[in-house]
Protein backbone atom coordinates (compact mmCIF):
# COMPACT_ATOMS: atom_id res chain seq x y z
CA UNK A 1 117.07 47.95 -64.52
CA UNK A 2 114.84 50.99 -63.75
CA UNK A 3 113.23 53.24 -66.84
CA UNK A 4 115.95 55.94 -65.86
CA UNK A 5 118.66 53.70 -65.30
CA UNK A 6 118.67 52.59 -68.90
CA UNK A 7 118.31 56.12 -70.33
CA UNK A 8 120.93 57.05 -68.22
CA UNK A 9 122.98 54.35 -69.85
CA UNK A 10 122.64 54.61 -73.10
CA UNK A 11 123.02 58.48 -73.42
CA UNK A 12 126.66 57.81 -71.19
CA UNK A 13 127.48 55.47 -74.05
CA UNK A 14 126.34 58.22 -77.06
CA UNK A 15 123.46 55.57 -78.10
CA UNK A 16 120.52 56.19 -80.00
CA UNK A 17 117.36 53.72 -78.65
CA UNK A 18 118.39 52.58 -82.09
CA UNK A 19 121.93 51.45 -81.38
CA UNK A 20 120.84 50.55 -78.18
CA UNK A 21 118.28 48.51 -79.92
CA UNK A 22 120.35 46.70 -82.75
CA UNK A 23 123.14 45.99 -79.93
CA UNK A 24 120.40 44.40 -77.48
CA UNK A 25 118.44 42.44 -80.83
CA UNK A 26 115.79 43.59 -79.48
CA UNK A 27 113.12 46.82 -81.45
CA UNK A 28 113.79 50.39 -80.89
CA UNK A 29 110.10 50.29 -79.71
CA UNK A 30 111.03 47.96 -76.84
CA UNK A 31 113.74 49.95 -76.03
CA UNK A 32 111.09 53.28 -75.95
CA UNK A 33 108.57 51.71 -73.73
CA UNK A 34 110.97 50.69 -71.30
CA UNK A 35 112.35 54.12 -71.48
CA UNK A 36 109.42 55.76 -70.80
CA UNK A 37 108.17 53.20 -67.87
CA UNK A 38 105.52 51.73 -69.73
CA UNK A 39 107.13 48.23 -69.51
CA UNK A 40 108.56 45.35 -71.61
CA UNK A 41 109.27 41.73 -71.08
CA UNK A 42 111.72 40.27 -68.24
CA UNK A 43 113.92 38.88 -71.53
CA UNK A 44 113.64 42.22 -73.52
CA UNK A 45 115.14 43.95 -70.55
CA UNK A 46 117.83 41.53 -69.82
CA UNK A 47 119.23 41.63 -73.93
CA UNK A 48 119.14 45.71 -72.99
CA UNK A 49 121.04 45.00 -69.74
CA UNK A 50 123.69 42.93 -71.22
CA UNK A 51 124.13 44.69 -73.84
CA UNK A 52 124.91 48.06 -71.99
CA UNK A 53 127.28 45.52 -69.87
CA UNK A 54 129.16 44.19 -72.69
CA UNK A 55 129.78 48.14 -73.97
CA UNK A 56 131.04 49.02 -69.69
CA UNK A 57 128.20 50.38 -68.23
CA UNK A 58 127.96 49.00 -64.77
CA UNK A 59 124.47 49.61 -63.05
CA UNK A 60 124.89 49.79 -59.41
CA UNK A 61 121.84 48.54 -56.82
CA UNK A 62 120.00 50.42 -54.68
CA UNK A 63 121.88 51.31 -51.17
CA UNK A 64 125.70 50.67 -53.04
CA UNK A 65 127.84 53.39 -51.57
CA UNK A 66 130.20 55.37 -54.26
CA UNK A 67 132.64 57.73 -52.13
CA UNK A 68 130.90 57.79 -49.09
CA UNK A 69 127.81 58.49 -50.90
CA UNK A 70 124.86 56.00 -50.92
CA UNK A 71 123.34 55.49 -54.59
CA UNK A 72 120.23 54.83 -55.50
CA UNK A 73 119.11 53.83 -59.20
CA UNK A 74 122.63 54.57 -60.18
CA UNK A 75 124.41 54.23 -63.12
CA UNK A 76 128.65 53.80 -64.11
CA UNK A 77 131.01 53.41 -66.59
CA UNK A 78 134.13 50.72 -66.11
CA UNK A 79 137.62 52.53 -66.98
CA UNK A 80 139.23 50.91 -69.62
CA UNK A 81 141.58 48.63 -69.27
């Protein structure tokens, strides 16, 4: 999950790198540095990931076409239900 890709997230869920930070058990100044591309463990970044997951953010791969668009760094929202 890029810097921007988890920004992206969060802010398309309403979270503060707080929230985002008490969801993933991880700190809020794990959540910044990632954030700002400074960098944070493999494991920090995976309890961020999954955490965004669980909430229906879907983060899409490099290359994944979306309408006949190709996507890059891109980020999505599951519909409910």
């Amino acid at each position: 999950m890029t810097p921007v890709q988890l920004r992206a997230a969060r802010l398309m869920l309403g979270w503060t790198q707080d929230e985002l930070a008490k969801a993933a058990k991880v700190s809020r100044a794990s959540v910044n540095r990632h954030e700002s591309g400074t960098g944070v463990g493999e494991g920090q970044t995976l309890l961020m990931q999954r955490a965004l997951e669980d909430d229906g953010i879907v983060l899409l791969p490099d290359g994944a076409v979306v309408e006949g668009v190709p996507v890059f760094g891109g980020v999505g929202l599951r519909r409910p239900g």
